[in-house]
PDB file of N, CA and C in Angstrom:
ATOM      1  N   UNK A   1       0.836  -1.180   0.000  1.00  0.00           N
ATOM      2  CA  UNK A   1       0.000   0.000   0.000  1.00  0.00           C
ATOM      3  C   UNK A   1       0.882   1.245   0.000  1.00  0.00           C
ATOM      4  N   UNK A   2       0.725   2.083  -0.821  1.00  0.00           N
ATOM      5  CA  UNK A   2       1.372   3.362  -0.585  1.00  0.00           C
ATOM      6  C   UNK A   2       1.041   4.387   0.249  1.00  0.00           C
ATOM      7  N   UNK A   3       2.276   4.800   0.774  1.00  0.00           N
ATOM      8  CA  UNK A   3       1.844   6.018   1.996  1.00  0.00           C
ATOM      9  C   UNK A   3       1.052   7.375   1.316  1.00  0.00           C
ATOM     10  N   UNK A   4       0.466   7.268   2.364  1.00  0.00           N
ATOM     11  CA  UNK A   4       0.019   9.040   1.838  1.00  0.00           C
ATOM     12  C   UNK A   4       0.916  10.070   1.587  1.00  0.00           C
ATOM     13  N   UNK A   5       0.165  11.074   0.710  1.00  0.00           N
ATOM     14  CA  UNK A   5       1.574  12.424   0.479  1.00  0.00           C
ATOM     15  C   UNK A   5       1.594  12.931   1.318  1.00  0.00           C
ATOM     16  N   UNK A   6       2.122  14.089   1.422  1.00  0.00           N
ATOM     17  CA  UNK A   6       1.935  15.114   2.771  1.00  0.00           C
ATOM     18  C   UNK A   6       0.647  16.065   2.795  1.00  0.00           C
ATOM     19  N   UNK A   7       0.443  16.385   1.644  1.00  0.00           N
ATOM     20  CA  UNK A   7      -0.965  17.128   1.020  1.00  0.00           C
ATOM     21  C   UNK A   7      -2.099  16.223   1.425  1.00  0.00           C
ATOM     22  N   UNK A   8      -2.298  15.016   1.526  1.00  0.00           N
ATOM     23  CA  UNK A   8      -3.263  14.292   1.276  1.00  0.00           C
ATOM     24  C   UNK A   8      -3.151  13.917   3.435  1.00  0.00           C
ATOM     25  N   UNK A   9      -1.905  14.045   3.722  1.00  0.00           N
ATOM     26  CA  UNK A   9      -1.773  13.986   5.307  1.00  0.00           C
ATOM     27  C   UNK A   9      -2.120  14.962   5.774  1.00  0.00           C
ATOM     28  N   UNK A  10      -2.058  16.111   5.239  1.00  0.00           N
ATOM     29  CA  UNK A  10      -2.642  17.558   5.914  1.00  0.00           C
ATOM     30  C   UNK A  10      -3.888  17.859   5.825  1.00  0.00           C
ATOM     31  N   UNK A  11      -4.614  17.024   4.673  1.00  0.00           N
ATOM     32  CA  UNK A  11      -5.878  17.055   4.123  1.00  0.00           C
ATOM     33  C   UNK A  11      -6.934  16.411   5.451  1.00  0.00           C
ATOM     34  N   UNK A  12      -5.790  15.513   6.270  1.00  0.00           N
ATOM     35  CA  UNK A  12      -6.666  14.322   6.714  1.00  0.00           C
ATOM     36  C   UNK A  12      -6.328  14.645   7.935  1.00  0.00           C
ATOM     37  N   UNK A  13      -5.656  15.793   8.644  1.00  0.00           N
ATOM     38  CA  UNK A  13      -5.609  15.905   9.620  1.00  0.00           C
ATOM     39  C   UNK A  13      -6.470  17.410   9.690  1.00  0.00           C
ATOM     40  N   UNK A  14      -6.907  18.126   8.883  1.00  0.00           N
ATOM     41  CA  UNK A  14      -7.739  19.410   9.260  1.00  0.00           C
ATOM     42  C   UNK A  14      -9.138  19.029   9.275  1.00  0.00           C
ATOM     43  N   UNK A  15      -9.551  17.431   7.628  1.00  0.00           N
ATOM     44  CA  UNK A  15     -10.903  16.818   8.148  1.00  0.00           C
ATOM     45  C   UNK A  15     -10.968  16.323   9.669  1.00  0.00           C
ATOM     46  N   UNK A  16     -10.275  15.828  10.568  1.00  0.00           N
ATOM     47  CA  UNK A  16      -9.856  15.110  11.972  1.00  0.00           C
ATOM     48  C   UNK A  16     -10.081  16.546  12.990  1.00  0.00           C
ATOM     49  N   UNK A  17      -9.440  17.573  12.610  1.00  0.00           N
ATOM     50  CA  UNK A  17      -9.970  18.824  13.386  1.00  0.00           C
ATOM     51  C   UNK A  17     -11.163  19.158  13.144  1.00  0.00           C
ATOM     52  N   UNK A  18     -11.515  19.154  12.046  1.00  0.00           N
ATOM     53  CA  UNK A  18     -13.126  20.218  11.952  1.00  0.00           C
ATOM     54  C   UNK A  18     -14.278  19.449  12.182  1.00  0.00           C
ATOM     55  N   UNK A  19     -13.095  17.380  12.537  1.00  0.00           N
ATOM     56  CA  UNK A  19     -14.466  16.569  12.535  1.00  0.00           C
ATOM     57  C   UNK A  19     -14.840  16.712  14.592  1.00  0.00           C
ATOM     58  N   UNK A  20     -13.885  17.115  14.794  1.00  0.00           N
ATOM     59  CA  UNK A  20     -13.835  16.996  16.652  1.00  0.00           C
ATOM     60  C   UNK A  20     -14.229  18.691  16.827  1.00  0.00           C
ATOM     61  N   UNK A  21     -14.376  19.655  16.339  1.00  0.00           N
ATOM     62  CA  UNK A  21     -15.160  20.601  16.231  1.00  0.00           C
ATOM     63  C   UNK A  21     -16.560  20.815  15.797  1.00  0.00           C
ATOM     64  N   UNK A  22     -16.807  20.166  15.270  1.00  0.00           N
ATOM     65  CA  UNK A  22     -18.420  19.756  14.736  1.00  0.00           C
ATOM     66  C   UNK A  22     -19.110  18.692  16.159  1.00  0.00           C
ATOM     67  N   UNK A  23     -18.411  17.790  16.293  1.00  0.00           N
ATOM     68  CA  UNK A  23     -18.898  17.026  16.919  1.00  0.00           C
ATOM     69  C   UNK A  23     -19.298  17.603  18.341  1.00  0.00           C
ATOM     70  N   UNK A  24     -18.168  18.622  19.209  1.00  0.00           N
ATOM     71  CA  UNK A  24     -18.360  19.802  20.088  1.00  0.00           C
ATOM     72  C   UNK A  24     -19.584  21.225  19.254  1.00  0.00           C
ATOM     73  N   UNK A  25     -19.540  21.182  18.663  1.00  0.00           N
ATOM     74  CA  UNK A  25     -20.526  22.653  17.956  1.00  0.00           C
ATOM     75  C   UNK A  25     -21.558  21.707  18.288  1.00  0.00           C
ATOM     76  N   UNK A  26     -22.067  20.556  17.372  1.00  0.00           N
ATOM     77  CA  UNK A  26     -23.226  19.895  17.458  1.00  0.00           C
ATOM     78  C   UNK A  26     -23.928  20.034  18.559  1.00  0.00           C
ATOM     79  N   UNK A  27     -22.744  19.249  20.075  1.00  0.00           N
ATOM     80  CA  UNK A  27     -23.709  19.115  21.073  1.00  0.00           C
ATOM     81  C   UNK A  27     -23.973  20.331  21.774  1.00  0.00           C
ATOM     82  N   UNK A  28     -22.849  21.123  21.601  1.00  0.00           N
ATOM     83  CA  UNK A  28     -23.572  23.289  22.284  1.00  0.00           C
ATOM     84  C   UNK A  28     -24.676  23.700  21.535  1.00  0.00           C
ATOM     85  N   UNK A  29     -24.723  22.776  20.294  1.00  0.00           N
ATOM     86  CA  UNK A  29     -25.967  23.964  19.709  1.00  0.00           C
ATOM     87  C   UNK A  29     -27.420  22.938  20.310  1.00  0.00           C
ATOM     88  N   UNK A  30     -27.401  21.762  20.350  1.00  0.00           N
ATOM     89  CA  UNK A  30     -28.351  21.082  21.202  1.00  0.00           C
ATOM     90  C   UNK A  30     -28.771  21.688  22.474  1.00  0.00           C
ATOM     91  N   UNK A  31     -27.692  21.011  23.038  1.00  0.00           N
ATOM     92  CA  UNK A  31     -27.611  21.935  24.489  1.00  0.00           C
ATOM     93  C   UNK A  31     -28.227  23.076  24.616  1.00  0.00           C
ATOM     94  N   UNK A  32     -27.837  23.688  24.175  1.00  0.00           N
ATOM     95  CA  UNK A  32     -28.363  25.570  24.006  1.00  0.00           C
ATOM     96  C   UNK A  32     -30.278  25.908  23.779  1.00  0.00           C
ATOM     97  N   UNK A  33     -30.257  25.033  22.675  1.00  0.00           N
ATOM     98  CA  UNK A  33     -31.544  24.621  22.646  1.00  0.00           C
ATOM     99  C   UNK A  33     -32.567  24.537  23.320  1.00  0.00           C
ATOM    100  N   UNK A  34     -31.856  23.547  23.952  1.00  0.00           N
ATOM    101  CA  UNK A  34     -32.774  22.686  24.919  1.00  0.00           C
ATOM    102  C   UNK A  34     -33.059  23.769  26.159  1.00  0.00           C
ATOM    103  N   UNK A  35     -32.056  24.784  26.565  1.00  0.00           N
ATOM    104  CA  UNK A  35     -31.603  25.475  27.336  1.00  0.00           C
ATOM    105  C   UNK A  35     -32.192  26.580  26.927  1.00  0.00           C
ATOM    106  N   UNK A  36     -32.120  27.343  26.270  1.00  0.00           N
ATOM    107  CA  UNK A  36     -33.139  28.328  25.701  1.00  0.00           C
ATOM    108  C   UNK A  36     -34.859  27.891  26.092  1.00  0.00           C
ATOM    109  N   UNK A  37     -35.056  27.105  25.696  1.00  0.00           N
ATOM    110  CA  UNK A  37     -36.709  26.471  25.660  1.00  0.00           C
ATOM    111  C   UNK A  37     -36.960  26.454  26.940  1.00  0.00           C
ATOM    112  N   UNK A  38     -35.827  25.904  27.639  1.00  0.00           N
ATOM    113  CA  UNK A  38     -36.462  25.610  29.231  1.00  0.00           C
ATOM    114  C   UNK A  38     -36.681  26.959  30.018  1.00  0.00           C
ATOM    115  N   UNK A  39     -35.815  27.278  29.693  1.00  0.00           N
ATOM    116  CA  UNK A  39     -35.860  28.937  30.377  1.00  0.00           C
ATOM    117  C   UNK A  39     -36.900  29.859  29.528  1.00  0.00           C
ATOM    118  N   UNK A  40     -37.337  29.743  28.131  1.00  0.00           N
ATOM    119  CA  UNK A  40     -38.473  30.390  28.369  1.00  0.00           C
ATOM    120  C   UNK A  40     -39.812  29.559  28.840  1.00  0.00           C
ATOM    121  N   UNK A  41     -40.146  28.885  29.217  1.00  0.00           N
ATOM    122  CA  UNK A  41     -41.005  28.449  29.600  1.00  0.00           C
ATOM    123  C   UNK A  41     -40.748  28.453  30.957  1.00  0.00           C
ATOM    124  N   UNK A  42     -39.621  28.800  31.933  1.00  0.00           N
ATOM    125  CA  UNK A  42     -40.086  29.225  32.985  1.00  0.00           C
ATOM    126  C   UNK A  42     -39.628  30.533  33.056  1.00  0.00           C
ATOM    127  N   UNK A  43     -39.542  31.391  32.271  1.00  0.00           N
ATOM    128  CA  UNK A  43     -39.336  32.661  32.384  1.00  0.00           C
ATOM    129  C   UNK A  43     -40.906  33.143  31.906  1.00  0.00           C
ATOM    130  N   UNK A  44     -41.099  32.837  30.224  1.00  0.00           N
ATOM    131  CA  UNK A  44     -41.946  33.164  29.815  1.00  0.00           C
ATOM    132  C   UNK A  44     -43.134  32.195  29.338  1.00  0.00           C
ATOM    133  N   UNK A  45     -43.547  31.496  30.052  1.00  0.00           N
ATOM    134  CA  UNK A  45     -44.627  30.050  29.485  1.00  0.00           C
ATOM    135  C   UNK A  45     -45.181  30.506  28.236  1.00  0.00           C
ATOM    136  N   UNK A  46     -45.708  31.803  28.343  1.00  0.00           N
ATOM    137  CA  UNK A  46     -46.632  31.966  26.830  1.00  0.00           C
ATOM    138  C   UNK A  46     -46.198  32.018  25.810  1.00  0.00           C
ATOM    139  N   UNK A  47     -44.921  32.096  25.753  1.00  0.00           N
ATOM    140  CA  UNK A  47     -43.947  31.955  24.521  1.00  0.00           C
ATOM    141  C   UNK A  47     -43.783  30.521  23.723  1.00  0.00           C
ATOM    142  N   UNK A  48     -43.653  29.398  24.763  1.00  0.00           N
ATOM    143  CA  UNK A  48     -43.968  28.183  24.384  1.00  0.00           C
ATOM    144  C   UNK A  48     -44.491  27.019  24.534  1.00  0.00           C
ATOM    145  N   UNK A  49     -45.590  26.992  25.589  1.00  0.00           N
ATOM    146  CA  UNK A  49     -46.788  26.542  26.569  1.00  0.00           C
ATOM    147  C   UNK A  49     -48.093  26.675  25.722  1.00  0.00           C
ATOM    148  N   UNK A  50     -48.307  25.731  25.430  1.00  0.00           N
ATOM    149  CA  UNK A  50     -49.455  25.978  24.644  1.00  0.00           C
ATOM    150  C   UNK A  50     -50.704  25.357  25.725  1.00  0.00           C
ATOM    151  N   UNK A  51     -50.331  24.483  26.661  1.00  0.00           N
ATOM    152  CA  UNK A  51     -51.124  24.575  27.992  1.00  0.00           C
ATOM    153  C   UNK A  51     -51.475  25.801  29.137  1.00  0.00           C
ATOM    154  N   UNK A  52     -50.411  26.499  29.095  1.00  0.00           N
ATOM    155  CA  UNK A  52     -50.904  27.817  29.551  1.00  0.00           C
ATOM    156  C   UNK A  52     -51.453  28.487  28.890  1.00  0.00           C
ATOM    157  N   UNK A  53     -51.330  29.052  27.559  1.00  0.00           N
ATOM    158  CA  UNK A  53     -52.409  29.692  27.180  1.00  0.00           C
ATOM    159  C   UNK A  53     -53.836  29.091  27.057  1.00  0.00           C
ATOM    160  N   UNK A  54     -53.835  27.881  26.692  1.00  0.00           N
ATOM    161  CA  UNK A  54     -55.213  27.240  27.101  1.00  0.00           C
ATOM    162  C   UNK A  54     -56.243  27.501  28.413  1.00  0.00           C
ATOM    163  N   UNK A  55     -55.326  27.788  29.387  1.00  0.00           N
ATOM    164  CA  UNK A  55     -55.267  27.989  30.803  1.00  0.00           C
ATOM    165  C   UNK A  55     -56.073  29.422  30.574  1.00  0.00           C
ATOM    166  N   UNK A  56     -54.834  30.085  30.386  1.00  0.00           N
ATOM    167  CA  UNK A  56     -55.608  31.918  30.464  1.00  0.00           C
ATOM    168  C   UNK A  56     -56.659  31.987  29.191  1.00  0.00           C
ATOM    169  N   UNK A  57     -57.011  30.845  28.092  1.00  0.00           N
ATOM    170  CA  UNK A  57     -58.036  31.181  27.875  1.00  0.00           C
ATOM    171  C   UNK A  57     -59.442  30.714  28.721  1.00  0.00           C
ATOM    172  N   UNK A  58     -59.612  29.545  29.407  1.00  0.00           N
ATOM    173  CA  UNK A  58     -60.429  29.297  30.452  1.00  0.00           C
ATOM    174  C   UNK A  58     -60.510  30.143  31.302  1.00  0.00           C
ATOM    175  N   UNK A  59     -59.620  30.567  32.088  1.00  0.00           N
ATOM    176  CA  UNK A  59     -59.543  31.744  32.781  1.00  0.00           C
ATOM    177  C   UNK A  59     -60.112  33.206  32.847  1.00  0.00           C
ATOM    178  N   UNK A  60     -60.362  33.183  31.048  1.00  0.00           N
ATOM    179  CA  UNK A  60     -60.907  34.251  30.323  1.00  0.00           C
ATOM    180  C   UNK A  60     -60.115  35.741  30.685  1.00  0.00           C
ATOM    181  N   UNK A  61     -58.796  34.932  30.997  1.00  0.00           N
ATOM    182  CA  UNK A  61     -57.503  36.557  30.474  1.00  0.00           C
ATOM    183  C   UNK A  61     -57.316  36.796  29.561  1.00  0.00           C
ATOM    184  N   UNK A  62     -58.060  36.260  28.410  1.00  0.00           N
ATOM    185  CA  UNK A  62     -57.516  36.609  26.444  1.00  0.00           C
ATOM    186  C   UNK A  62     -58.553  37.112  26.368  1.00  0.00           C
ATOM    187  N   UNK A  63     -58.352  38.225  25.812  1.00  0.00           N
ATOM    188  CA  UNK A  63     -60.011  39.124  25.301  1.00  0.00           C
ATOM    189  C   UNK A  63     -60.596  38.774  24.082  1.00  0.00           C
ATOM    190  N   UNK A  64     -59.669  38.180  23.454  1.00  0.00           N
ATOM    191  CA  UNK A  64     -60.734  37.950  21.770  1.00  0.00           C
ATOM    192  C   UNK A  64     -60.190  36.427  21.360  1.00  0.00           C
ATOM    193  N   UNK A  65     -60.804  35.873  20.667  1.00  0.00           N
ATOM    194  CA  UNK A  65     -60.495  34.683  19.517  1.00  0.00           C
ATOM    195  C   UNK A  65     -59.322  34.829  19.138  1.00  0.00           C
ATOM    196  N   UNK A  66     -59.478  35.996  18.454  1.00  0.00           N
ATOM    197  CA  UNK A  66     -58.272  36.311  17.224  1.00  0.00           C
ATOM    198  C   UNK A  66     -57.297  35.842  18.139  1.00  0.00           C
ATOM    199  N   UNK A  67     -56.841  37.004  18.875  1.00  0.00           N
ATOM    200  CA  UNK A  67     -55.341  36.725  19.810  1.00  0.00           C
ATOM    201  C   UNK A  67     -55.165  35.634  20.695  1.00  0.00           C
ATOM    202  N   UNK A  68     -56.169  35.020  21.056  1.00  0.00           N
ATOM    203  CA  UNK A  68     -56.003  33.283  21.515  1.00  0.00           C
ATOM    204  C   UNK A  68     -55.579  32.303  20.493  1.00  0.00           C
ATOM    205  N   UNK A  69     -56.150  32.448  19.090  1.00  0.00           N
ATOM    206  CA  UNK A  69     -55.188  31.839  18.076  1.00  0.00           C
ATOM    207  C   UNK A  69     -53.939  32.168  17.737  1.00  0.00           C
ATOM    208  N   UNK A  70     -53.602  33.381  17.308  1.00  0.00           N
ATOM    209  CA  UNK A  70     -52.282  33.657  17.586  1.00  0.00           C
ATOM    210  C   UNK A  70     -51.445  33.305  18.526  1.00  0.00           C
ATOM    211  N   UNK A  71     -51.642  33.471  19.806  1.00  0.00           N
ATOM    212  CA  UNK A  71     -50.957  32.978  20.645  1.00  0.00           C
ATOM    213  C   UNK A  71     -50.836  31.808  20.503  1.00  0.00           C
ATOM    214  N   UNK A  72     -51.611  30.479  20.446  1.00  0.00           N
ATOM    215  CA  UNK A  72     -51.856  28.965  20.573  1.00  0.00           C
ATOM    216  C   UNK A  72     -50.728  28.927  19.532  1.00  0.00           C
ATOM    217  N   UNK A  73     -50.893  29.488  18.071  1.00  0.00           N
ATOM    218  CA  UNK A  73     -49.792  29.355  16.863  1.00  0.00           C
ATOM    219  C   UNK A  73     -48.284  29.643  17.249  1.00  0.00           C
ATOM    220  N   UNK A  74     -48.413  30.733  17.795  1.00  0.00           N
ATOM    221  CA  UNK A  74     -47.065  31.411  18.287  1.00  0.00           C
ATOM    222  C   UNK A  74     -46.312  30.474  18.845  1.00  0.00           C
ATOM    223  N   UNK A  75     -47.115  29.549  20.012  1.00  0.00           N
ATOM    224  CA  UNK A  75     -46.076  29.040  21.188  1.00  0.00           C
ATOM    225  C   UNK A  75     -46.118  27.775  20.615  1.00  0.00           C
ATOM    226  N   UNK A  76     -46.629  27.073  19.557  1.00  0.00           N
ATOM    227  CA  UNK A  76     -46.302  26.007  19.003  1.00  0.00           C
ATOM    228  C   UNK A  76     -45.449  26.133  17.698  1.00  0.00           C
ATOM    229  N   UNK A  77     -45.258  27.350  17.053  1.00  0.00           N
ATOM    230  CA  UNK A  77     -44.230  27.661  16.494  1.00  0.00           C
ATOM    231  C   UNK A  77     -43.065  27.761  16.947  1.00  0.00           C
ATOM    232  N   UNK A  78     -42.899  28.587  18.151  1.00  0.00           N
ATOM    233  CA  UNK A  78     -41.473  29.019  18.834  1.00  0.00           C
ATOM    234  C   UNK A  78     -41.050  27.488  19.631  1.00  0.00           C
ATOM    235  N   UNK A  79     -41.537  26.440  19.913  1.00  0.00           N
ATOM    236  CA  UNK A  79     -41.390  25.329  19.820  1.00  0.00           C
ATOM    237  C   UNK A  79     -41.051  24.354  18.939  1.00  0.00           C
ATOM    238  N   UNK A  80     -41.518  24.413  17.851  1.00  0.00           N
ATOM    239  CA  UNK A  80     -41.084  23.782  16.686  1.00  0.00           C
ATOM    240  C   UNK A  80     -39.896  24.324  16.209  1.00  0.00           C
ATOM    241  N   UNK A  81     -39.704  25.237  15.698  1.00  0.00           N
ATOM    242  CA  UNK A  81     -38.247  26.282  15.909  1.00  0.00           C
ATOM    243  C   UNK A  81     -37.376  25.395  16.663  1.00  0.00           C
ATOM    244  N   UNK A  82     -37.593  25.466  18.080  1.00  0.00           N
ATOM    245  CA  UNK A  82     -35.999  24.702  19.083  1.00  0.00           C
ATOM    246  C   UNK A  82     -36.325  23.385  18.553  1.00  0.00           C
ATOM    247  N   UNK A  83     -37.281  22.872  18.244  1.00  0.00           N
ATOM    248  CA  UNK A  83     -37.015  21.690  17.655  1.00  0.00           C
ATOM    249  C   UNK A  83     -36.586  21.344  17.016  1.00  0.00           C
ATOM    250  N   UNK A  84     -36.543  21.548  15.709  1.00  0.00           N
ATOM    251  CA  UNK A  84     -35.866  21.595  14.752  1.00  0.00           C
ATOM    252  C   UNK A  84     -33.910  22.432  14.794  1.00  0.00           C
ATOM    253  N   UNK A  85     -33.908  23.483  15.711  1.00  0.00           N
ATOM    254  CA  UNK A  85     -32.742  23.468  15.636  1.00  0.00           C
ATOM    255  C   UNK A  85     -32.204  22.470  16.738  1.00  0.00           C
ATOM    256  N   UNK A  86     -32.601  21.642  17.539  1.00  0.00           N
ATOM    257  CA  UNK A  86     -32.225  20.787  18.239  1.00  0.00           C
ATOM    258  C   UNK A  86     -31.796  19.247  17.337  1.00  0.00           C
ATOM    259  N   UNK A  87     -32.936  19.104  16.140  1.00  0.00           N
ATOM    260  CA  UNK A  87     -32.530  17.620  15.333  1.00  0.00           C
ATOM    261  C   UNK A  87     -31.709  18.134  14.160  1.00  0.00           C
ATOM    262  N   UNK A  88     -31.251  19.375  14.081  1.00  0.00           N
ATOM    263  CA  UNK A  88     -30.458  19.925  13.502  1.00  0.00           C
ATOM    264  C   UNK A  88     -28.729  19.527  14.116  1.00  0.00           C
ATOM    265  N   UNK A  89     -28.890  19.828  15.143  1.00  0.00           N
ATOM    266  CA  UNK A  89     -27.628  19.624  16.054  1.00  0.00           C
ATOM    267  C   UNK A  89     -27.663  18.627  16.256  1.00  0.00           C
ATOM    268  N   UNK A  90     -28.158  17.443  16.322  1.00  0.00           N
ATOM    269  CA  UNK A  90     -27.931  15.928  16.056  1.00  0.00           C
ATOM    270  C   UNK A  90     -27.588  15.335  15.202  1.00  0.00           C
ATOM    271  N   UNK A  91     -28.180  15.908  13.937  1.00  0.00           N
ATOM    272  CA  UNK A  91     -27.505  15.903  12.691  1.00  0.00           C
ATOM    273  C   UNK A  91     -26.365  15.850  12.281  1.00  0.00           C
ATOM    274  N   UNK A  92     -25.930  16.896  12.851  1.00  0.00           N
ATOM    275  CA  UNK A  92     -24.160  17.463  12.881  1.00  0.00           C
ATOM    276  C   UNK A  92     -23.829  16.527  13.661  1.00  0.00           C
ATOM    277  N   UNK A  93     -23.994  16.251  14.810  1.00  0.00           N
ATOM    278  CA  UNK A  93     -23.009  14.671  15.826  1.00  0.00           C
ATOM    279  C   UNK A  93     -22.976  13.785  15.296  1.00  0.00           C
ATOM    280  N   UNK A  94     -24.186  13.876  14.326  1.00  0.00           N
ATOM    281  CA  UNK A  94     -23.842  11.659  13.478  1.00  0.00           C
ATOM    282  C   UNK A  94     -22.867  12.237  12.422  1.00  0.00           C
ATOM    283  N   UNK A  95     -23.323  13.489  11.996  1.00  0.00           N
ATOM    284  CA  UNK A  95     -22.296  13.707  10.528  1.00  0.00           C
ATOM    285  C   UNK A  95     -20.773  13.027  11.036  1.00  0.00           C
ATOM    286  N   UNK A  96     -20.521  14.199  12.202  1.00  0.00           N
ATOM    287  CA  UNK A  96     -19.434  14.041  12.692  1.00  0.00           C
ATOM    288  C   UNK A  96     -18.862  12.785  13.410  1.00  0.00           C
ATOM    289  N   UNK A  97     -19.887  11.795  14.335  1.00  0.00           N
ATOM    290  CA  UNK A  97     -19.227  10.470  14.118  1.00  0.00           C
ATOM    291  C   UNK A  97     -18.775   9.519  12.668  1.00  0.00           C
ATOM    292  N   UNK A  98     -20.079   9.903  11.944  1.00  0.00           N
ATOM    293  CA  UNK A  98     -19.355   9.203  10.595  1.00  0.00           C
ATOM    294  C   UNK A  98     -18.307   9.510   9.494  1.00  0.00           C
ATOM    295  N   UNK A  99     -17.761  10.771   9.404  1.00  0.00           N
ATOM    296  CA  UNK A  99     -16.468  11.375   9.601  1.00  0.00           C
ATOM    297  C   UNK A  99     -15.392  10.658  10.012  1.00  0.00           C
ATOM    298  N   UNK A 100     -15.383  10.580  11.601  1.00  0.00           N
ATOM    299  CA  UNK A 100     -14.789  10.520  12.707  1.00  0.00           C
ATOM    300  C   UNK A 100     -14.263   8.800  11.687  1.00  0.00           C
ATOM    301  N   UNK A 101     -15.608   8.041  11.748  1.00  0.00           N
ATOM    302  CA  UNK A 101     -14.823   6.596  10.807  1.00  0.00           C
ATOM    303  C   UNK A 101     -14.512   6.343   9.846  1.00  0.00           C
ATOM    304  N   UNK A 102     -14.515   7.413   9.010  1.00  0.00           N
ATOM    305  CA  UNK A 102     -14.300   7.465   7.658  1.00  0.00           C
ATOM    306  C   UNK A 102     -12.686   7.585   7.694  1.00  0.00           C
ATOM    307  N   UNK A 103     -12.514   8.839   8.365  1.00  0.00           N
ATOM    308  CA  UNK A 103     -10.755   8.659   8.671  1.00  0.00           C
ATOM    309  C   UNK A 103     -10.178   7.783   9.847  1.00  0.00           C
ATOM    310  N   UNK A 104     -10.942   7.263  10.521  1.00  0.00           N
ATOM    311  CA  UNK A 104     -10.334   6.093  11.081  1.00  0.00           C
ATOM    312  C   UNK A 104     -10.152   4.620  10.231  1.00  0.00           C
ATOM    313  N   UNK A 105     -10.684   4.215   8.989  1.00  0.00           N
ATOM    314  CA  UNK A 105     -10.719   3.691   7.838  1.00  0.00           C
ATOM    315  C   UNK A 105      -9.678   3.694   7.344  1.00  0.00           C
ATOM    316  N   UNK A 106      -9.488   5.260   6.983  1.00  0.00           N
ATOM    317  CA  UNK A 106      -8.226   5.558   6.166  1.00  0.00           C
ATOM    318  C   UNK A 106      -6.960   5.625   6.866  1.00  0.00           C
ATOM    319  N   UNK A 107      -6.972   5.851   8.085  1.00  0.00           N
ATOM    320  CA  UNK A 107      -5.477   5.487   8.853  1.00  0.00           C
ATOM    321  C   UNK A 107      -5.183   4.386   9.083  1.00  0.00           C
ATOM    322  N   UNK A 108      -6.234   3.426   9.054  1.00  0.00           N
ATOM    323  CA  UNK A 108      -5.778   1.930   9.251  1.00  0.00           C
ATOM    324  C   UNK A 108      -5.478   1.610   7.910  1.00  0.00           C
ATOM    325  N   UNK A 109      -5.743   2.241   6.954  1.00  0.00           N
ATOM    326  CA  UNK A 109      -5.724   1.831   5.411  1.00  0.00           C
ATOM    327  C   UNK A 109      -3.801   2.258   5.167  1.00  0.00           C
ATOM    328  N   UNK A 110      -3.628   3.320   6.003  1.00  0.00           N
ATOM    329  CA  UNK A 110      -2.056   4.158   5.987  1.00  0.00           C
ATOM    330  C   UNK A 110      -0.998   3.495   6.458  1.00  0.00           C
ATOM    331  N   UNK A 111      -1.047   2.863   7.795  1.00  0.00           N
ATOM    332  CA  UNK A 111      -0.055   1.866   8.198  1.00  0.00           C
ATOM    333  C   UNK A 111      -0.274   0.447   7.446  1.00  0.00           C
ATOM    334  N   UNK A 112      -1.496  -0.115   7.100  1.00  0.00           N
ATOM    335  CA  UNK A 112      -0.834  -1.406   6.567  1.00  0.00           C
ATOM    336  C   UNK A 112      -0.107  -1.923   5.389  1.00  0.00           C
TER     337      UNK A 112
END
């Protein structure tokens, strides 16, 4: 088997950095996520509680239809949002484990 060049070694050691940087980005941007959401819902429930506003509409603290739908939309939007950037950032961790074996492949492919 022939060794790698040096170009093709430098190639495979910056994929090896940006793959252990992704794999760290991935799980902060999860994290963060998840972390954002929780804190507005106990900072701000109506932002993404779609049981509390249900609540203050029984309650009859919403004065009209209109803005009880909006709201109900709102906080199941701003939910779907962290959701999606949450299976977003999971995304990126498998990218980056399968990366991670792609050049572990190729270094075992280098010494033998």
């Amino acid at each position: 088997m022939n060794k790698l060049s040096d170009e093709q070694q430098q190639f495979i050691f910056k994929r090896s950095f940006f793959q252990q940087i992704g794999a760290y980005a991935g799980w902060s941007i999860g994290l963060s996520a998840v972390a954002a959401w929780l804190l507005l819902l106990w900072l701000k429930p109506t932002m993404v509680s779609t049981s509390t506003i249900l609540q203050m509409l029984k309650d009859k603290q919403l004065d009209t239809l209109q803005l009880a739908e909006l709201a109900v939309t709102g906080a199941t939007a701003v939910s779907a949002v962290f959701v999606l950037i949450f299976v977003m950032a999971m995304m990126i961790v498998s990218a980056a484990k399968k990366e991670r074996r792609y050049l572990d492949i190729i270094r075992s492919l280098e010494q033998e």
